[in-house]
PDB file of N, CA and C in Angstrom:
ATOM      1  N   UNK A   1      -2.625  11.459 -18.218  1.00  0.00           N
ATOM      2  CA  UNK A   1      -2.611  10.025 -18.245  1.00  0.00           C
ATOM      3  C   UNK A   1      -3.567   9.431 -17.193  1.00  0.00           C
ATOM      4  N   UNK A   2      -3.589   9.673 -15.598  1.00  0.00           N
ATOM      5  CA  UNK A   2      -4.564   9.236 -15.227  1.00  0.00           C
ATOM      6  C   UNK A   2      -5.675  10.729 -14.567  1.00  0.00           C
ATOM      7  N   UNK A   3      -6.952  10.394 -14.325  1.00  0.00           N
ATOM      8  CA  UNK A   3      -7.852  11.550 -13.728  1.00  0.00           C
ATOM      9  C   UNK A   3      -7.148  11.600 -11.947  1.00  0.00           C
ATOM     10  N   UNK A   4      -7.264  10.487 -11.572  1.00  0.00           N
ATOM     11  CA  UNK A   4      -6.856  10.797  -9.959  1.00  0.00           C
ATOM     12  C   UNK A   4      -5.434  10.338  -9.589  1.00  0.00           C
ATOM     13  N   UNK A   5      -5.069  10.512  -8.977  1.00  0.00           N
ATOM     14  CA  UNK A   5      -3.580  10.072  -7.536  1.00  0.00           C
ATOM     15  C   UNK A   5      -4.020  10.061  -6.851  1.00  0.00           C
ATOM     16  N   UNK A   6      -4.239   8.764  -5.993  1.00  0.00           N
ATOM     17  CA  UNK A   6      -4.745   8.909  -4.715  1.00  0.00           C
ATOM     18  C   UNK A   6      -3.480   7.976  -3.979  1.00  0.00           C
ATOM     19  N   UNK A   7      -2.974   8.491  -3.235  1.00  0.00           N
ATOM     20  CA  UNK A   7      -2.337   7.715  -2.266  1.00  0.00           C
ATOM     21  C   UNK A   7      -2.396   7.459  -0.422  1.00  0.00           C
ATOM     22  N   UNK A   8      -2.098   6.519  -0.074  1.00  0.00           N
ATOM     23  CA  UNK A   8      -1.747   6.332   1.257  1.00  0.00           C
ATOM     24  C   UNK A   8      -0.379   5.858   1.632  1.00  0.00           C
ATOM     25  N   UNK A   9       0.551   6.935   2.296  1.00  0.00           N
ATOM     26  CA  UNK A   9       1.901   6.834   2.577  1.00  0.00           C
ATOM     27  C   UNK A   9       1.819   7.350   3.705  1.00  0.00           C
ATOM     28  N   UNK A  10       2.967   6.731   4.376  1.00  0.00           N
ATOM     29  CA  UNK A  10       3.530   7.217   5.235  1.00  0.00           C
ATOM     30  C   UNK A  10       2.656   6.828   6.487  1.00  0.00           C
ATOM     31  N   UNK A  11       2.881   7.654   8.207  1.00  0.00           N
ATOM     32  CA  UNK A  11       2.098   7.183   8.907  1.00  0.00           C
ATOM     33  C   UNK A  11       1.605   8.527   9.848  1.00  0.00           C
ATOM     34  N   UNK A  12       0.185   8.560   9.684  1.00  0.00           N
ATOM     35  CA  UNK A  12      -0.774   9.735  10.249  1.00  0.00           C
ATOM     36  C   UNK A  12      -1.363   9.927  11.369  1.00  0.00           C
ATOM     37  N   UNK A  13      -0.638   8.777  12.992  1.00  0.00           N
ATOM     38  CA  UNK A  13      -1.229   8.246  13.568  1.00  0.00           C
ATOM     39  C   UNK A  13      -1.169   9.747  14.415  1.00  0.00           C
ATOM     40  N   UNK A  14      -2.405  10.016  15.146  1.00  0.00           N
ATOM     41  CA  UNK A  14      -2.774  11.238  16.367  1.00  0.00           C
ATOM     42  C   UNK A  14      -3.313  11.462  17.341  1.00  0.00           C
ATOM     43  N   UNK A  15      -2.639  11.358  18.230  1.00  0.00           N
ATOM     44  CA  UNK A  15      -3.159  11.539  19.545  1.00  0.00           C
ATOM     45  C   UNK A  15      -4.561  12.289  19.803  1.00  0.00           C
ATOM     46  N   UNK A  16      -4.097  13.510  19.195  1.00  0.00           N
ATOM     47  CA  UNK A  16      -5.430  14.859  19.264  1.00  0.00           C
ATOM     48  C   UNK A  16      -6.556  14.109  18.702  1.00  0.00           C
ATOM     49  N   UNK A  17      -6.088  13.069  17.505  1.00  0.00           N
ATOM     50  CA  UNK A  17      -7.597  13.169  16.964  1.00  0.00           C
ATOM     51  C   UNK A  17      -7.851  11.385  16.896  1.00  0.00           C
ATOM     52  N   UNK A  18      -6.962  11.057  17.803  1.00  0.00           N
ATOM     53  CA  UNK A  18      -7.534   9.362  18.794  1.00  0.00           C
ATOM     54  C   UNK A  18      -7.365   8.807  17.326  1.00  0.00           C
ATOM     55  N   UNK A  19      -6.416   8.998  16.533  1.00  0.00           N
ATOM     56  CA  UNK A  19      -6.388   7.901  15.441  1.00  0.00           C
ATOM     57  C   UNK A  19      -4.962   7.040  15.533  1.00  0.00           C
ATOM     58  N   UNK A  20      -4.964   5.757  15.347  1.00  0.00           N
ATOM     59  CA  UNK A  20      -4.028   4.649  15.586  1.00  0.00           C
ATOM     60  C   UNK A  20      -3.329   4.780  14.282  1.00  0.00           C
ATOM     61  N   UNK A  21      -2.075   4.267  14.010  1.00  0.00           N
ATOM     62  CA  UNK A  21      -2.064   4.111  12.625  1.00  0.00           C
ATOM     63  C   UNK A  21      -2.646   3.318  12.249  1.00  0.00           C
ATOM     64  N   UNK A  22      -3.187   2.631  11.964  1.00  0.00           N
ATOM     65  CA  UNK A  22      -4.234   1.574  11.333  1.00  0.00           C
ATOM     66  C   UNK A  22      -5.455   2.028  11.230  1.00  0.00           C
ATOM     67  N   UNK A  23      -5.975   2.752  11.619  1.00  0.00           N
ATOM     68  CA  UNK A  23      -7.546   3.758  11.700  1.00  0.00           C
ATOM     69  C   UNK A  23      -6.745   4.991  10.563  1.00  0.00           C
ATOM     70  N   UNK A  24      -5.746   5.270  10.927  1.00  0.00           N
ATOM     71  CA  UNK A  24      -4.916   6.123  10.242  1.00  0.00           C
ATOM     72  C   UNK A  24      -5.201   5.621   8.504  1.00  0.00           C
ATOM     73  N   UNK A  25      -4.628   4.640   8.387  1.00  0.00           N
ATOM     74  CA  UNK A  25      -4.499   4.031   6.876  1.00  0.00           C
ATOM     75  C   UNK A  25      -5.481   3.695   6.793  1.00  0.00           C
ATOM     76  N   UNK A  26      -6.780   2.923   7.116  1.00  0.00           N
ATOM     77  CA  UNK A  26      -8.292   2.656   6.856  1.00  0.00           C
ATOM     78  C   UNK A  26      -8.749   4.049   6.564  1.00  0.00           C
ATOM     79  N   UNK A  27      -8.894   4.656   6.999  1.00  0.00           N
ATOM     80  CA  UNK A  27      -9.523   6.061   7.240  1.00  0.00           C
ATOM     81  C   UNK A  27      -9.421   6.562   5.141  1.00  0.00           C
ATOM     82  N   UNK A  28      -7.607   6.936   5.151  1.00  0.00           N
ATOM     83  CA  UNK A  28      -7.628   7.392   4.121  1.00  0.00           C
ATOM     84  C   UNK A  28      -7.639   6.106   3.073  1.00  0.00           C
ATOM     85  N   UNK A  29      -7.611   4.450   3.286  1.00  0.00           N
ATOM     86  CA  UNK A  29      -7.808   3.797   2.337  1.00  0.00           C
ATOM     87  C   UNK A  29      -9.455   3.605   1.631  1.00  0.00           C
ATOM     88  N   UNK A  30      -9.999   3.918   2.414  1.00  0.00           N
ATOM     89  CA  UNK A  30     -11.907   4.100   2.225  1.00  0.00           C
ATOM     90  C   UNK A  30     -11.810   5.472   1.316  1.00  0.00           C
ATOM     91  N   UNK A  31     -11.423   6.289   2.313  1.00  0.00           N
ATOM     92  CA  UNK A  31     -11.372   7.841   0.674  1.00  0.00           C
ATOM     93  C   UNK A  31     -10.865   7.258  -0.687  1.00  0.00           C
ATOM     94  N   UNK A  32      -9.815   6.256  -0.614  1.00  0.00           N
ATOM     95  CA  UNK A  32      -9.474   5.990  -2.197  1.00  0.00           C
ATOM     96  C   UNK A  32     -10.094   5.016  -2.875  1.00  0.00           C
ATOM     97  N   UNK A  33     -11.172   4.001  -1.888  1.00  0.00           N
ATOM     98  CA  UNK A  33     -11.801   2.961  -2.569  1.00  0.00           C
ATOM     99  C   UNK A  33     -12.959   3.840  -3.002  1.00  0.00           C
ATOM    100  N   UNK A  34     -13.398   4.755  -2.178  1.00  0.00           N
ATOM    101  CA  UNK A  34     -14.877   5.279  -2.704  1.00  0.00           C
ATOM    102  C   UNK A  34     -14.343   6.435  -3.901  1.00  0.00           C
ATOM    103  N   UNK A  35     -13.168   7.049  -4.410  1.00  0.00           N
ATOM    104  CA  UNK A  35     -13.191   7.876  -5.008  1.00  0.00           C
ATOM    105  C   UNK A  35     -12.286   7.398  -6.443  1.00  0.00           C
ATOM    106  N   UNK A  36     -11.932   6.244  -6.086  1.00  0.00           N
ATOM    107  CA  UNK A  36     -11.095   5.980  -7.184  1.00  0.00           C
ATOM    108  C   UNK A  36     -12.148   5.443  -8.580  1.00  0.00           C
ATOM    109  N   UNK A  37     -11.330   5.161  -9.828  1.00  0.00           N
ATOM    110  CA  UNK A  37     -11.981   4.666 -11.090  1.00  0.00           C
ATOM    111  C   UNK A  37     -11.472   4.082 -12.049  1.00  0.00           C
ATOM    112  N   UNK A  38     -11.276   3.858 -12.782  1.00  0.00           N
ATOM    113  CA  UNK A  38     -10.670   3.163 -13.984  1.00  0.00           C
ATOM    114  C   UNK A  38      -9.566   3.882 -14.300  1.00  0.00           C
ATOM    115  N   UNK A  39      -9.551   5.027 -14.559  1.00  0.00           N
ATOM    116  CA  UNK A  39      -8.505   6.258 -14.444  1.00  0.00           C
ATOM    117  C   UNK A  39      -7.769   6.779 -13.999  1.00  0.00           C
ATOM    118  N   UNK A  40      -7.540   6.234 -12.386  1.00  0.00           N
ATOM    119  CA  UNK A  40      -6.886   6.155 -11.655  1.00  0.00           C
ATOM    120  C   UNK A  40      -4.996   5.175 -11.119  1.00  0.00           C
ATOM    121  N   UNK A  41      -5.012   5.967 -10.255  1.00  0.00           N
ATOM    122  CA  UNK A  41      -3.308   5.456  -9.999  1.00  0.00           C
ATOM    123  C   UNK A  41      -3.370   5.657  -8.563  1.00  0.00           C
ATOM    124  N   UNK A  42      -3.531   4.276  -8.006  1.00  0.00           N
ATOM    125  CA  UNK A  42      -2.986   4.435  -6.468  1.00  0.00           C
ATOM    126  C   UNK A  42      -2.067   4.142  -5.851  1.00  0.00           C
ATOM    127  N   UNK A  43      -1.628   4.581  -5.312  1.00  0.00           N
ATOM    128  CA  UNK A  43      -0.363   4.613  -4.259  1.00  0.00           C
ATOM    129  C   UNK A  43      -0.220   4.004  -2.775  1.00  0.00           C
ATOM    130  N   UNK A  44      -0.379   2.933  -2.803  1.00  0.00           N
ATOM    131  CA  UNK A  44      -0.537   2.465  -1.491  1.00  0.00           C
ATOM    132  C   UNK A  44       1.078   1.893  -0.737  1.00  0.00           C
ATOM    133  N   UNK A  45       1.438   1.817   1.084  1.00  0.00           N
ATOM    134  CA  UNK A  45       2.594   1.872   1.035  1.00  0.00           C
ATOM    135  C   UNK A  45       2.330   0.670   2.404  1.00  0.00           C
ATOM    136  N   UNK A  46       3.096   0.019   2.161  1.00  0.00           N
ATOM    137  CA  UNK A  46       2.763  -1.033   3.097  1.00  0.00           C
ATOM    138  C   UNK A  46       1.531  -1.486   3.720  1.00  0.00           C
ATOM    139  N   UNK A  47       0.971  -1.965   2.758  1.00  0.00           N
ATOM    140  CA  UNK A  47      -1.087  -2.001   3.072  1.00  0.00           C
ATOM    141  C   UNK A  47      -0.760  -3.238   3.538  1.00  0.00           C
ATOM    142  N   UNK A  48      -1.892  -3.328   4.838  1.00  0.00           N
ATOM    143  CA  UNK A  48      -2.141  -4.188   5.909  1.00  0.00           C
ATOM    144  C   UNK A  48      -1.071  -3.843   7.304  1.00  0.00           C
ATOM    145  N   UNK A  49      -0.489  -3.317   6.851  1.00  0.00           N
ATOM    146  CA  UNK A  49       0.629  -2.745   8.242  1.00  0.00           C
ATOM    147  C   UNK A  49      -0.364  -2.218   9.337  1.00  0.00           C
ATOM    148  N   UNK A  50       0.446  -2.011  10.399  1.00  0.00           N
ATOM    149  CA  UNK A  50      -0.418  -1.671  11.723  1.00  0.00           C
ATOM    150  C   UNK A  50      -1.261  -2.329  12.590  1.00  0.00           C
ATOM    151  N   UNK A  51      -1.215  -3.799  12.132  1.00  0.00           N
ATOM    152  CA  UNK A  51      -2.726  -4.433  12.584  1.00  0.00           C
ATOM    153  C   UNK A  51      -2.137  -5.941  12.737  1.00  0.00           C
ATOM    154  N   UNK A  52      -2.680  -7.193  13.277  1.00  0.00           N
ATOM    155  CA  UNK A  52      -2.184  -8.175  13.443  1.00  0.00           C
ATOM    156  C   UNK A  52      -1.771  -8.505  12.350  1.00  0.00           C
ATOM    157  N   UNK A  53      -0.601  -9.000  11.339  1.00  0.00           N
ATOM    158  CA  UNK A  53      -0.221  -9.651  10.236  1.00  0.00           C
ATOM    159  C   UNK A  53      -1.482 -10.583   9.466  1.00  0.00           C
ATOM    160  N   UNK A  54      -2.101 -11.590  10.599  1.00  0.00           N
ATOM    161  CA  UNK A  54      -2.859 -12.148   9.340  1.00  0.00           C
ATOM    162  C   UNK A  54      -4.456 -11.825   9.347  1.00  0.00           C
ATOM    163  N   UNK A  55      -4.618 -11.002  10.045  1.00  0.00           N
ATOM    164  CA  UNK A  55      -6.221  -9.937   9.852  1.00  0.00           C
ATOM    165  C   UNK A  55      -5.666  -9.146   8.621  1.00  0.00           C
ATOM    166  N   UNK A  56      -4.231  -8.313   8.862  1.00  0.00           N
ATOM    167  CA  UNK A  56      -4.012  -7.164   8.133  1.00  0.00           C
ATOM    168  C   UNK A  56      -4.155  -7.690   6.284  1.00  0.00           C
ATOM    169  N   UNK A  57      -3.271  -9.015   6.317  1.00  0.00           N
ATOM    170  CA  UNK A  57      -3.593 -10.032   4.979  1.00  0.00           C
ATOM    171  C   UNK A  57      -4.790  -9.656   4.499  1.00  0.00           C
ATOM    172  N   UNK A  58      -5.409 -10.421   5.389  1.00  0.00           N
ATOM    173  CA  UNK A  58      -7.020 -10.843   4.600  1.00  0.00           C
ATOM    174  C   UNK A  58      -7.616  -9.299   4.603  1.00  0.00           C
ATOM    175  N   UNK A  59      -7.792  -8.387   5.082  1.00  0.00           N
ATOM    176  CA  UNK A  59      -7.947  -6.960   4.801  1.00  0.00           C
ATOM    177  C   UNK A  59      -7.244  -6.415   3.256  1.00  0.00           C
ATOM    178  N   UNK A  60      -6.004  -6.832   3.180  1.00  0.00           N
ATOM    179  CA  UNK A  60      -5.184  -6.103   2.094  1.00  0.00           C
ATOM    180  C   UNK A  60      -5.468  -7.104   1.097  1.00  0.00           C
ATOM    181  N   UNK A  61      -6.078  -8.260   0.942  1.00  0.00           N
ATOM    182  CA  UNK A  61      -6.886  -8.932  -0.363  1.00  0.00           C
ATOM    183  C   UNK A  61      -7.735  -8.150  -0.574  1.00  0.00           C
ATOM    184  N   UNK A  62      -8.611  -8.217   0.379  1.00  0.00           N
ATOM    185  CA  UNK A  62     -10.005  -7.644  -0.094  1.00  0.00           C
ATOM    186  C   UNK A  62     -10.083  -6.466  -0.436  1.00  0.00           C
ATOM    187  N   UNK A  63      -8.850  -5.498   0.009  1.00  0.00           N
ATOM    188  CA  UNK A  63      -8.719  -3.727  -0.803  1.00  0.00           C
ATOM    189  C   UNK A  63      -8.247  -3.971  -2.219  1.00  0.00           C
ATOM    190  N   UNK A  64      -7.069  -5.201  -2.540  1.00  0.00           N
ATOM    191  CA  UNK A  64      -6.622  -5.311  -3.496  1.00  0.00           C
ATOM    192  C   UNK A  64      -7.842  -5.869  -4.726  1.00  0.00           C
ATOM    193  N   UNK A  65      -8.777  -6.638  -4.465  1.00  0.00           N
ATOM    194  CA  UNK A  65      -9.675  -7.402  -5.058  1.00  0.00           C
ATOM    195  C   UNK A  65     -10.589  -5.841  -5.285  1.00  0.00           C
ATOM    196  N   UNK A  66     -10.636  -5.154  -4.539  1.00  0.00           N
ATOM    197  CA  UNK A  66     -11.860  -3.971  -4.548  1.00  0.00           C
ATOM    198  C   UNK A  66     -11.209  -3.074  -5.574  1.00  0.00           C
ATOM    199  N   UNK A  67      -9.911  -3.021  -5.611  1.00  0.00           N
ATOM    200  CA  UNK A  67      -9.530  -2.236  -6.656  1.00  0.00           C
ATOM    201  C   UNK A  67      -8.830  -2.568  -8.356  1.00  0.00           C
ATOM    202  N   UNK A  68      -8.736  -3.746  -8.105  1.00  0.00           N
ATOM    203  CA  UNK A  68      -9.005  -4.957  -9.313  1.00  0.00           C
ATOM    204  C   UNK A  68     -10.501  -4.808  -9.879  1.00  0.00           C
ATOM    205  N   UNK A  69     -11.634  -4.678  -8.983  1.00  0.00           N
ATOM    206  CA  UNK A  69     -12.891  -4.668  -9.501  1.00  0.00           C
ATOM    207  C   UNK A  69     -13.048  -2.945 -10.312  1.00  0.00           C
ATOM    208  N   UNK A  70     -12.582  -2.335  -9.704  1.00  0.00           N
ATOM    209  CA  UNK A  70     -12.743  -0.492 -10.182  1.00  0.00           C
ATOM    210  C   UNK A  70     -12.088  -0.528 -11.259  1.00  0.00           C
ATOM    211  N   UNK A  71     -10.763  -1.426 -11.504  1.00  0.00           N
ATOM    212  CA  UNK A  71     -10.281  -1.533 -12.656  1.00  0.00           C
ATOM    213  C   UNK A  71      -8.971  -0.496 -12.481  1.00  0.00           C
ATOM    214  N   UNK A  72      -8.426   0.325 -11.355  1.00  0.00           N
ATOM    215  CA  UNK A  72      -7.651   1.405 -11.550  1.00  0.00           C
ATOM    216  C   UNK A  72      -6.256   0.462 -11.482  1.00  0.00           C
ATOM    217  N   UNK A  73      -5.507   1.269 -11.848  1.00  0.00           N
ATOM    218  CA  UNK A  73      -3.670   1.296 -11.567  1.00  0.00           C
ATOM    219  C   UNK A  73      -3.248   1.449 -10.091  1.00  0.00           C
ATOM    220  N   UNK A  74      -2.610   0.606  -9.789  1.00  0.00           N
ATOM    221  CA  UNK A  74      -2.282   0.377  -8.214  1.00  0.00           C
ATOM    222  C   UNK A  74      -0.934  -0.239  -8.526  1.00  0.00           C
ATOM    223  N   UNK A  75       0.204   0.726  -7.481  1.00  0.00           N
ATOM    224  CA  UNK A  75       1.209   0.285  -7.303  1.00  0.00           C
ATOM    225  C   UNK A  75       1.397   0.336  -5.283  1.00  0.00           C
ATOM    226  N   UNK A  76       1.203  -1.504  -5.147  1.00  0.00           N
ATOM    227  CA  UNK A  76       1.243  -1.795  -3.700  1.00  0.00           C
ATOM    228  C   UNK A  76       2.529  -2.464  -2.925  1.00  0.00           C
ATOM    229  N   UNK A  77       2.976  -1.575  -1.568  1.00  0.00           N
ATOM    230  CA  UNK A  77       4.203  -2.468  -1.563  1.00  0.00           C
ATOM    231  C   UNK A  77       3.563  -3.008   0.155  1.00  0.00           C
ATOM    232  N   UNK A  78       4.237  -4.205   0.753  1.00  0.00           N
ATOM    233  CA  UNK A  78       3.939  -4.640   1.769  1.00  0.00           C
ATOM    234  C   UNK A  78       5.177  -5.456   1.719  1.00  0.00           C
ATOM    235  N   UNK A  79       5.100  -5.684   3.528  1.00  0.00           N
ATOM    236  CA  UNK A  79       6.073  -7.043   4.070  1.00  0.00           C
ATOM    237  C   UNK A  79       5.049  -7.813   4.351  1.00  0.00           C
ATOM    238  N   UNK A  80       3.905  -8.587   3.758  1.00  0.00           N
ATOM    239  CA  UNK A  80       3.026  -9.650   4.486  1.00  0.00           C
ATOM    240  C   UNK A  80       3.306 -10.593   3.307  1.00  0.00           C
ATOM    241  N   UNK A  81       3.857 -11.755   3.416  1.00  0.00           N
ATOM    242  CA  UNK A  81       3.518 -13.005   3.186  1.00  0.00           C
ATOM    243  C   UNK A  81       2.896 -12.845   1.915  1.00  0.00           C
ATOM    244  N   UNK A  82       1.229 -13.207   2.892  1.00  0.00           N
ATOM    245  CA  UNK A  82       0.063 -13.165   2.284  1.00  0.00           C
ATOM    246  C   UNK A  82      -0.209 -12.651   0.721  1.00  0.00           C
ATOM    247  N   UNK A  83       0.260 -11.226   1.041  1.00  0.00           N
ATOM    248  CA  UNK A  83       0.076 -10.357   0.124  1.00  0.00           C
ATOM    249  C   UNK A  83       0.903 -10.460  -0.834  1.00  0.00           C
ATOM    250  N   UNK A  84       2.163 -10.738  -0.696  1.00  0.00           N
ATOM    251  CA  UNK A  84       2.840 -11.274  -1.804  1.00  0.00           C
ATOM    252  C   UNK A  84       2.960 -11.809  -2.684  1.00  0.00           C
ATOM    253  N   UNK A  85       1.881 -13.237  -1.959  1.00  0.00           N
ATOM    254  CA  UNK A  85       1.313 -13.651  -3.239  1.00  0.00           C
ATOM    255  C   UNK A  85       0.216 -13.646  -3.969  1.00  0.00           C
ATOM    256  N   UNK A  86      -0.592 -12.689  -3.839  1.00  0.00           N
ATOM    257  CA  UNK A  86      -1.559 -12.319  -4.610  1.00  0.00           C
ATOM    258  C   UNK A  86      -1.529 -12.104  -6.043  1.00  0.00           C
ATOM    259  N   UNK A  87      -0.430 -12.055  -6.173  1.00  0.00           N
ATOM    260  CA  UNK A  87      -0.170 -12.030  -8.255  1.00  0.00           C
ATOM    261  C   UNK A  87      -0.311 -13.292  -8.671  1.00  0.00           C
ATOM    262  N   UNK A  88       0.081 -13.875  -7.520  1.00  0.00           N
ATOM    263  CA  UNK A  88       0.010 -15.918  -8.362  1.00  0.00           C
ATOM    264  C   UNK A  88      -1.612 -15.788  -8.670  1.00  0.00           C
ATOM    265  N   UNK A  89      -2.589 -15.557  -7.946  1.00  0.00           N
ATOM    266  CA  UNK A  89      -3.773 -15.740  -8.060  1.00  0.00           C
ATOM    267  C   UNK A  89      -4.710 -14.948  -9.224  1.00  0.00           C
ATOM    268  N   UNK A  90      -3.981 -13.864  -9.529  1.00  0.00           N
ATOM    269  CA  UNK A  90      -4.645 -12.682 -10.424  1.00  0.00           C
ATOM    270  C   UNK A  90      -3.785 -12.255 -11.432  1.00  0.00           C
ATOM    271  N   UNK A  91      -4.119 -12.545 -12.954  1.00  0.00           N
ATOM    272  CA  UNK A  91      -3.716 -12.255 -14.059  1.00  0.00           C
ATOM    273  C   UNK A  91      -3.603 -10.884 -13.717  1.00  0.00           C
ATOM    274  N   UNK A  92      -3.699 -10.096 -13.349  1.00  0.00           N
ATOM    275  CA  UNK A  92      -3.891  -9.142 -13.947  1.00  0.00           C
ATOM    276  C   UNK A  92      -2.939  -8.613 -12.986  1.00  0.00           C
ATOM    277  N   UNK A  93      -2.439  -8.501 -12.160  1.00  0.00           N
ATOM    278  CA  UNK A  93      -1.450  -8.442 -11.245  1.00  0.00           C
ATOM    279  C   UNK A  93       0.415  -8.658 -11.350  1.00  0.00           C
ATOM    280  N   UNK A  94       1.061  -8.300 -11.194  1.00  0.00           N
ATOM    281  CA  UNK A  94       3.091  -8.420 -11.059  1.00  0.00           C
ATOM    282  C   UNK A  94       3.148  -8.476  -9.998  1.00  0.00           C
ATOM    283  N   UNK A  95       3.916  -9.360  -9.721  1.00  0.00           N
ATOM    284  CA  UNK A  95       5.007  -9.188  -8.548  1.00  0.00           C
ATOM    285  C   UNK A  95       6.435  -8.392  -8.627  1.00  0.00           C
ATOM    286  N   UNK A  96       6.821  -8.083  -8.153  1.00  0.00           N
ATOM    287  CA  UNK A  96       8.198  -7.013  -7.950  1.00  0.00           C
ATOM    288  C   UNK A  96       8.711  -7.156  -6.375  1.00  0.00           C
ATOM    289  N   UNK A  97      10.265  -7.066  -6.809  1.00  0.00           N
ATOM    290  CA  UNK A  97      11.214  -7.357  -5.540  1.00  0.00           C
ATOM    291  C   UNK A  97      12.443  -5.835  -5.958  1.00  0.00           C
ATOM    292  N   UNK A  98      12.623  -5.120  -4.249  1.00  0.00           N
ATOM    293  CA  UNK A  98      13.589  -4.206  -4.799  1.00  0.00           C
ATOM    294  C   UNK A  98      14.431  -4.776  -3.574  1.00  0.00           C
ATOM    295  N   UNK A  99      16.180  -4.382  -3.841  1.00  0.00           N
ATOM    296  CA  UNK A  99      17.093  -5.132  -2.866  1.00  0.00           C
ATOM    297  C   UNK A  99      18.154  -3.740  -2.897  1.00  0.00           C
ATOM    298  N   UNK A 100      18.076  -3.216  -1.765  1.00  0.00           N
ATOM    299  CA  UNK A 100      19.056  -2.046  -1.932  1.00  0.00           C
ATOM    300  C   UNK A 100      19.954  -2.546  -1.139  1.00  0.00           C
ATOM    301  N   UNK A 101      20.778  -1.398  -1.756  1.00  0.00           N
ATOM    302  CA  UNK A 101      22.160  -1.728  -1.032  1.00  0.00           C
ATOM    303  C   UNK A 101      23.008  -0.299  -0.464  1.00  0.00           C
ATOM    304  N   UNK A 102      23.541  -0.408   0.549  1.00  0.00           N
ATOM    305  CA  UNK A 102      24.018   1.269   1.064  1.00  0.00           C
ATOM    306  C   UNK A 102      25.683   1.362   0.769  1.00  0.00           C
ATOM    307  N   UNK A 103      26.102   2.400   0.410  1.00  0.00           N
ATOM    308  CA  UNK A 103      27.256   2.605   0.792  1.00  0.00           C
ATOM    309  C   UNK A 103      27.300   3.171   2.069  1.00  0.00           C
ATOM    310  N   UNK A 104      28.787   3.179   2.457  1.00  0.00           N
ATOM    311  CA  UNK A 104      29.037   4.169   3.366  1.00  0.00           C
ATOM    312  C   UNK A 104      29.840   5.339   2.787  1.00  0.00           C
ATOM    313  N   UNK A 105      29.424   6.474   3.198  1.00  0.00           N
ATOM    314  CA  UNK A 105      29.948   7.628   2.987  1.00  0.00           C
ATOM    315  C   UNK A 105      30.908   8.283   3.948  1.00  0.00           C
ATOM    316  N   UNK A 106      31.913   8.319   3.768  1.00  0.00           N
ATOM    317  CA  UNK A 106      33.273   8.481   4.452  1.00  0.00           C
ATOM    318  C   UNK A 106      33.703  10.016   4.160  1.00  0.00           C
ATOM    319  N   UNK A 107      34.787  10.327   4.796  1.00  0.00           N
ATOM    320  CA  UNK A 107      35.607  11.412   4.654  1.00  0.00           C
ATOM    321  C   UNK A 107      36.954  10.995   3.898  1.00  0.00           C
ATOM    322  N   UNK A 108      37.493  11.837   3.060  1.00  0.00           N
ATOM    323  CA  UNK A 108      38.735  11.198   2.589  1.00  0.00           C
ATOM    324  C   UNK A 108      40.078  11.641   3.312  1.00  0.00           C
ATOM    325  N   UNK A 109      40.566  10.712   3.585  1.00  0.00           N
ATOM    326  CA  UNK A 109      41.814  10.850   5.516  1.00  0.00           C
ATOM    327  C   UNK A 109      43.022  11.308   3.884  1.00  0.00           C
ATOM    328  N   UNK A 110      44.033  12.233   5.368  1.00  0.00           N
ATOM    329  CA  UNK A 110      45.187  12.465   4.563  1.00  0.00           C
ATOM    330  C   UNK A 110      45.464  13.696   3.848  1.00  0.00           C
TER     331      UNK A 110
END
């Protein structure tokens, strides 16, 4: 179904190799803008995180707009505002809300 998976999850930040998380997620978000295609499915996980909130915004348009232009499948989640509403602006775009809820897991007394 698609040629690539490219994702950025999770957080890669390293001392040894002087990367921030935010150099962390740039780093591997450039590998998926330059390698991705029409065929593609990306995985991105809180894009714009790590970085001032409204630099990180206007950064996570312009990845989102870059991969709107490639044409691939992108499933993006974030806490920015900003980014949230980027579906109002682009047909081609959903918005989605998930609301969990926990139990507690107990012992049964008695």
């Amino acid at each position: 179904m698609f040629r690539h998976i490219l994702a950025d999850i999770g957080d890669e930040q390293s001392l040894e190799q002087s990367l921030s998380t935010f150099s962390s997620h740039i780093s591997r978000i450039s590998h998926i803008v330059t390698n991705a295609d029409s065929q593609s499915l990306v995985l991105l996980d809180e894009l714009g995180a790590g970085t001032d909130p409204t630099e990180g915004a206007a950064l996570g348009r312009a990845i989102l707009d870059k991969l709107d232009e490639i044409g691939c499948r992108a499933i993006v989640t974030t806490h920015l505002g900003d980014l949230k509403t980027y579906a109002f602006n682009n047909e081609r775009a959903e918005n989605a809300a998930v609301e969990s809820t926990s139990k507690r897991c107990g012992r049964p007394t008695g």
